[in-house]
Protein backbone atom coordinates (compact mmCIF):
# COMPACT_ATOMS: atom_id res chain seq x y z
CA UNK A 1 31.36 -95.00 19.15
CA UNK A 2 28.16 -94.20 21.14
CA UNK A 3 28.46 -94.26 24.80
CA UNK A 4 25.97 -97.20 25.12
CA UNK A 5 28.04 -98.96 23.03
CA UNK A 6 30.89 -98.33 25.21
CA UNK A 7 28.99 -99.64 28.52
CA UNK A 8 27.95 -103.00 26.42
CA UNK A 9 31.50 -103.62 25.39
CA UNK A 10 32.99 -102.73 29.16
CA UNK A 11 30.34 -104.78 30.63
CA UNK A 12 30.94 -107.62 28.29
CA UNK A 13 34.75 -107.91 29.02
CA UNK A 14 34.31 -107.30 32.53
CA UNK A 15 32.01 -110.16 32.96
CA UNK A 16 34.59 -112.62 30.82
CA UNK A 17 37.23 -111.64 33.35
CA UNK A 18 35.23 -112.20 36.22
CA UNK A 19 33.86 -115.43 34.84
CA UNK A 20 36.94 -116.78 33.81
CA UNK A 21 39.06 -115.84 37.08
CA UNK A 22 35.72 -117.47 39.11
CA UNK A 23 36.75 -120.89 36.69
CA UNK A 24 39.99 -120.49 37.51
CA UNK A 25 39.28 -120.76 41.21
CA UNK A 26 36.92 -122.97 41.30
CA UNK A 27 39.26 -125.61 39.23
CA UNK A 28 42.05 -124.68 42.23
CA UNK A 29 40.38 -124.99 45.04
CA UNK A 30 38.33 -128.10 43.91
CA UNK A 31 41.81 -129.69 44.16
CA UNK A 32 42.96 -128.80 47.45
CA UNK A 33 40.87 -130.97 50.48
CA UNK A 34 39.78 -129.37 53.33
CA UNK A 35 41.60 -131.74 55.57
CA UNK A 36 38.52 -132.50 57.22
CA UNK A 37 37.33 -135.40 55.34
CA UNK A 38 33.47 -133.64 55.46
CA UNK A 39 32.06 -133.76 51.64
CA UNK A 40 30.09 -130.98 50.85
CA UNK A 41 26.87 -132.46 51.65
CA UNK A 42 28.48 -133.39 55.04
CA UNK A 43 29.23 -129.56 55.67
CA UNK A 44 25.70 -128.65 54.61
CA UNK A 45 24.19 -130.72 57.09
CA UNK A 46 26.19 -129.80 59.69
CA UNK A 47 25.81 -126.00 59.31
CA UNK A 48 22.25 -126.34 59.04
CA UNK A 49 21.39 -128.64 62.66
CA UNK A 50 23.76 -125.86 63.93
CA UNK A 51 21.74 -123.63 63.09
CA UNK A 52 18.85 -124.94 64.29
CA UNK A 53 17.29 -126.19 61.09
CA UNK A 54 16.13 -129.60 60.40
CA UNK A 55 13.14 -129.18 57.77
CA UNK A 56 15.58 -128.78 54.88
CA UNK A 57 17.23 -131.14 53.42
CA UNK A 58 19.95 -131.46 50.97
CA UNK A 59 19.93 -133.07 47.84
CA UNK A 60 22.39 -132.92 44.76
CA UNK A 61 21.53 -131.78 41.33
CA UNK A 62 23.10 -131.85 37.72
CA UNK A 63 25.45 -129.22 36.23
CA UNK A 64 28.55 -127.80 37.33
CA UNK A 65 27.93 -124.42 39.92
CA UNK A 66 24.57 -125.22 39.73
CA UNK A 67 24.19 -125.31 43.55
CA UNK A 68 21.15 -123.08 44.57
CA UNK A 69 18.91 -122.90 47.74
CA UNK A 70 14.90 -123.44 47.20
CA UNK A 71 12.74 -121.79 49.91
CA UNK A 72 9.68 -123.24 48.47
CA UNK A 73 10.29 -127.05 49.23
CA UNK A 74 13.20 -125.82 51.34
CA UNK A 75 15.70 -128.06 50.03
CA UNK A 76 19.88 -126.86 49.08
CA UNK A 77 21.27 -128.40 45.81
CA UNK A 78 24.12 -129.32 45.43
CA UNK A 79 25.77 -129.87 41.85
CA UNK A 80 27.15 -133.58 42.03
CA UNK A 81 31.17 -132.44 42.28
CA UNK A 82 30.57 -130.09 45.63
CA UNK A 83 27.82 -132.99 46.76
CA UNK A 84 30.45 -135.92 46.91
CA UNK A 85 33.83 -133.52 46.92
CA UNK A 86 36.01 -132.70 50.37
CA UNK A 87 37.70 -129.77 49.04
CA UNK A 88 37.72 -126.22 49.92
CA UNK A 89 35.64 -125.02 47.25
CA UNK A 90 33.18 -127.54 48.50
CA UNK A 91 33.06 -126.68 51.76
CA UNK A 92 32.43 -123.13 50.60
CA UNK A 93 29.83 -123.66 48.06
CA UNK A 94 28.00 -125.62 50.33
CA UNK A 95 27.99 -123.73 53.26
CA UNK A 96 27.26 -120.59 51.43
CA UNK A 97 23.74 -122.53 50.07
CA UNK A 98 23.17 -123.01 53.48
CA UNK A 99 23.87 -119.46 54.62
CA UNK A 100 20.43 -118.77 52.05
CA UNK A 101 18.88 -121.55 54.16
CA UNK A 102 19.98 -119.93 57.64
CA UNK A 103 18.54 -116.25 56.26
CA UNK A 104 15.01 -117.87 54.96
CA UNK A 105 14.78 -119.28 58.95
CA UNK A 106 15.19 -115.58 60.25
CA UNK A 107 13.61 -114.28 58.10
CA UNK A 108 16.04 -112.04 56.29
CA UNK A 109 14.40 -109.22 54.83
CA UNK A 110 16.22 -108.35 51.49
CA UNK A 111 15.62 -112.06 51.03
CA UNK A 112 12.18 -112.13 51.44
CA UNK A 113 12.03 -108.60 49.35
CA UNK A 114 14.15 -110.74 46.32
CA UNK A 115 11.51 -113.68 47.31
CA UNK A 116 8.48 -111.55 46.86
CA UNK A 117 9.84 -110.28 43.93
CA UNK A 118 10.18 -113.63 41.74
CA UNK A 119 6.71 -114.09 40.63
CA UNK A 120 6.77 -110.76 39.20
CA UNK A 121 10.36 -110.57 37.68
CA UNK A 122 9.20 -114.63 36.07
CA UNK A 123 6.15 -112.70 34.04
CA UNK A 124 8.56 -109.84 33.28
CA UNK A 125 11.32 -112.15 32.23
CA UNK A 126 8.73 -113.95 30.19
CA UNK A 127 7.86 -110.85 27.91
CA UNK A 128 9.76 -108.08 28.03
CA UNK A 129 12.11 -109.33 25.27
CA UNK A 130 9.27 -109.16 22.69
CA UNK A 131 7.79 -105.91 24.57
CA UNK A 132 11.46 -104.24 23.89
CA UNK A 133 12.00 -105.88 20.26
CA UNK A 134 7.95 -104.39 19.32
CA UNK A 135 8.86 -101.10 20.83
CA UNK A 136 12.00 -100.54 19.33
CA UNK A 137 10.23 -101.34 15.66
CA UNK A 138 7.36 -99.66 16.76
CA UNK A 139 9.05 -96.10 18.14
CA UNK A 140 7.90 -93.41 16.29
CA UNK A 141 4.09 -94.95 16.24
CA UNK A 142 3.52 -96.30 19.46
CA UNK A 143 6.27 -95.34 21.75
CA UNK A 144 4.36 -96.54 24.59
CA UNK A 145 5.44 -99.74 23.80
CA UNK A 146 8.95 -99.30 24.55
CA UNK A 147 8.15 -97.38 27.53
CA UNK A 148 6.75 -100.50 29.07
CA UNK A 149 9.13 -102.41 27.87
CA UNK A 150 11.47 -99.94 29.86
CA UNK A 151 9.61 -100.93 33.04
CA UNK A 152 10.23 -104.24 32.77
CA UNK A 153 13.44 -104.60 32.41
CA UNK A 154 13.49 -102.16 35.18
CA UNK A 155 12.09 -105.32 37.50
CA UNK A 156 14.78 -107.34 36.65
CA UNK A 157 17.35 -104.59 37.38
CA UNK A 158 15.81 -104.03 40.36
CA UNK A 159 15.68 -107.58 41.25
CA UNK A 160 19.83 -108.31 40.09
CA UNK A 161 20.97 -105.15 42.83
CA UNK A 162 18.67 -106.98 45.57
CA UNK A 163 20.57 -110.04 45.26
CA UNK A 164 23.70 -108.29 46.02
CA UNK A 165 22.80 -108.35 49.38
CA UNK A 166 21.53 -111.30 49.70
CA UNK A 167 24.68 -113.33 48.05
CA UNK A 168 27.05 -111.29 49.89
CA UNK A 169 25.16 -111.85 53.56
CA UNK A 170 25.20 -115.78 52.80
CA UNK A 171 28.84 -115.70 52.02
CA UNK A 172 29.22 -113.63 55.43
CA UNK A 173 27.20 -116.58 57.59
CA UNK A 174 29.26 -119.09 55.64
CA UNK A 175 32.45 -117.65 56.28
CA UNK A 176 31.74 -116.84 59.72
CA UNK A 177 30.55 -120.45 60.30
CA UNK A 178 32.90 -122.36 58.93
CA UNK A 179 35.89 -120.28 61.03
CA UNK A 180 34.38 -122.00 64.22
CA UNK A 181 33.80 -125.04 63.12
CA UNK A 182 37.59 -126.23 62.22
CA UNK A 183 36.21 -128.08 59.07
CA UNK A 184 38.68 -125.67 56.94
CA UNK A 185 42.37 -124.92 58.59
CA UNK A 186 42.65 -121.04 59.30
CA UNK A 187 45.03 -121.06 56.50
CA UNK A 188 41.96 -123.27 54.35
CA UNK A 189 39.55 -120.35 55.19
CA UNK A 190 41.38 -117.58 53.34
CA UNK A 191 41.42 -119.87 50.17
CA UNK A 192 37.36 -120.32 51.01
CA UNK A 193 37.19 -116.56 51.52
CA UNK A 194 38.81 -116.45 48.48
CA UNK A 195 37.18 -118.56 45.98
CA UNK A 196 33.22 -116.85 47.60
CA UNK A 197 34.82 -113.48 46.69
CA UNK A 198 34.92 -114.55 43.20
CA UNK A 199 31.53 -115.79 43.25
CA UNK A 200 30.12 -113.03 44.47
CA UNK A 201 31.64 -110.58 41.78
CA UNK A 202 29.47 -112.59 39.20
CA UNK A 203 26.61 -110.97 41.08
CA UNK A 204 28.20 -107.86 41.02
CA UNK A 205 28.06 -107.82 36.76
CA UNK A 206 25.47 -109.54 36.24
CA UNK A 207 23.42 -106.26 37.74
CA UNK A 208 25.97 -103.90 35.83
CA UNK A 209 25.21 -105.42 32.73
CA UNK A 210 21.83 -105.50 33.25
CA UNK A 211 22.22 -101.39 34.65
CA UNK A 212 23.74 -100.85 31.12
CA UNK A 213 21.53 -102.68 29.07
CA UNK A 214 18.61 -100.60 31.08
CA UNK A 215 20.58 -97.56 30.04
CA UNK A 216 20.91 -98.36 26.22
CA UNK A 217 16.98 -99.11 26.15
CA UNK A 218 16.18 -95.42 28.20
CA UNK A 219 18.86 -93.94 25.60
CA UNK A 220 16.40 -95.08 22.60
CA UNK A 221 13.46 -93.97 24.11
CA UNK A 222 14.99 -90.90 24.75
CA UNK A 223 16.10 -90.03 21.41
CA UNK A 224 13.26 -90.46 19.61
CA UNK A 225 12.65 -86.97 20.93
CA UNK A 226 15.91 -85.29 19.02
């Protein structure tokens, strides 16, 4: 079995685990309130006029962990069961969304690198499938092809290890906020430490797998040459 092979099928499992343990956690912690009584539209208020910030506002949106911060009409979604929910998980997701919110306002600069970054990883995104698919038919006549192809993917790469950062820093504001706000129990904010951990190592191989697939396409190109 080729190594690439290898990283595809590592990568693969890993990302079950982690995506089945973030389930997992999500499903317990959705069950346990915060004791608080704040929903998690509530909490996302509140951390943002602490903050400082009143031009965003915070709206719910379909899908389950489909919460997500826009900069561009500044606005945090939250998927309907953390928008109306009191549990921890809610109080998590939602206050991490807003931790995106706090880093747009000063001006966090991985953020605004993974910001500037979007138009070009969109047109990447948009292509590079056919670009790879063309220049792995097309090797030995127009290698070229898949060395572009190569590049783009590259961007997106790029663009998954940026968001590290970014995902981990918004857990850190969240976490940090919500220990002085007594909306989750000291006991409640391990459990939200907890369940953000697991969210976060969804970033972690979503940029592995994306490192490997990178690999497997370099590989290719480079063995055209034995």
């Amino acid at each position: 079995m080729g190594i690439q092979w290898i990283l595809f099928i590592g990568v693969a499992v890993l990302s079950w685990l982690v995506q089945s343990r973030l389930q997992n956690k999500a499903k317990k912690y959705s069950a346990i309130p915060t004791g608080s009584g704040m929903t998690g539209r509530d909490v996302a208020l509140k951390m943002l006029h602490d903050n400082g910030i009143y031009d965003v506002s915070v709206t719910h949106t379909p899908g389950h962990l489909t919460d997500h911060y826009n900069p561009v009409n500044k606005t945090v979604n939250l998927s309907e069961t953390v928008y109306n929910s009191d549990s921890i998980m809610a109080a998590a997701v939602a206050a991490h969304e807003c931790g995106h919110a706090v880093q747009h306002a000063r001006a966090y600069a991985p953020l605004k690198l993974r910001s500037g970054l979007v138009p070009v990883v969109s047109f990447a995104s948009n292509i590079m499938t056919w670009v790879l698919l063309a220049g792995v038919l097309l090797l030995n006549v127009f290698p070229g092809l898949l060395l572009l192809g190569i590049i783009l993917f590259a961007m997106t790469t790029l663009f998954s290890f940026i968001t590290l950062p970014v995902e981990i820093n918004a857990s850190q504001r969240a976490l940090a906020w919500l220990g002085t706000t007594g909306i989750v129990s000291s006991y409640n904010h391990a459990k939200a430490e907890d369940a953000l951990r697991a969210a976060a190592y969804t970033y972690v191989v979503v940029a592995l797998g994306s490192l490997a697939t990178l690999v497997y396409y370099v590989m290719i190109f480079m063995g055209r040459r034995e």
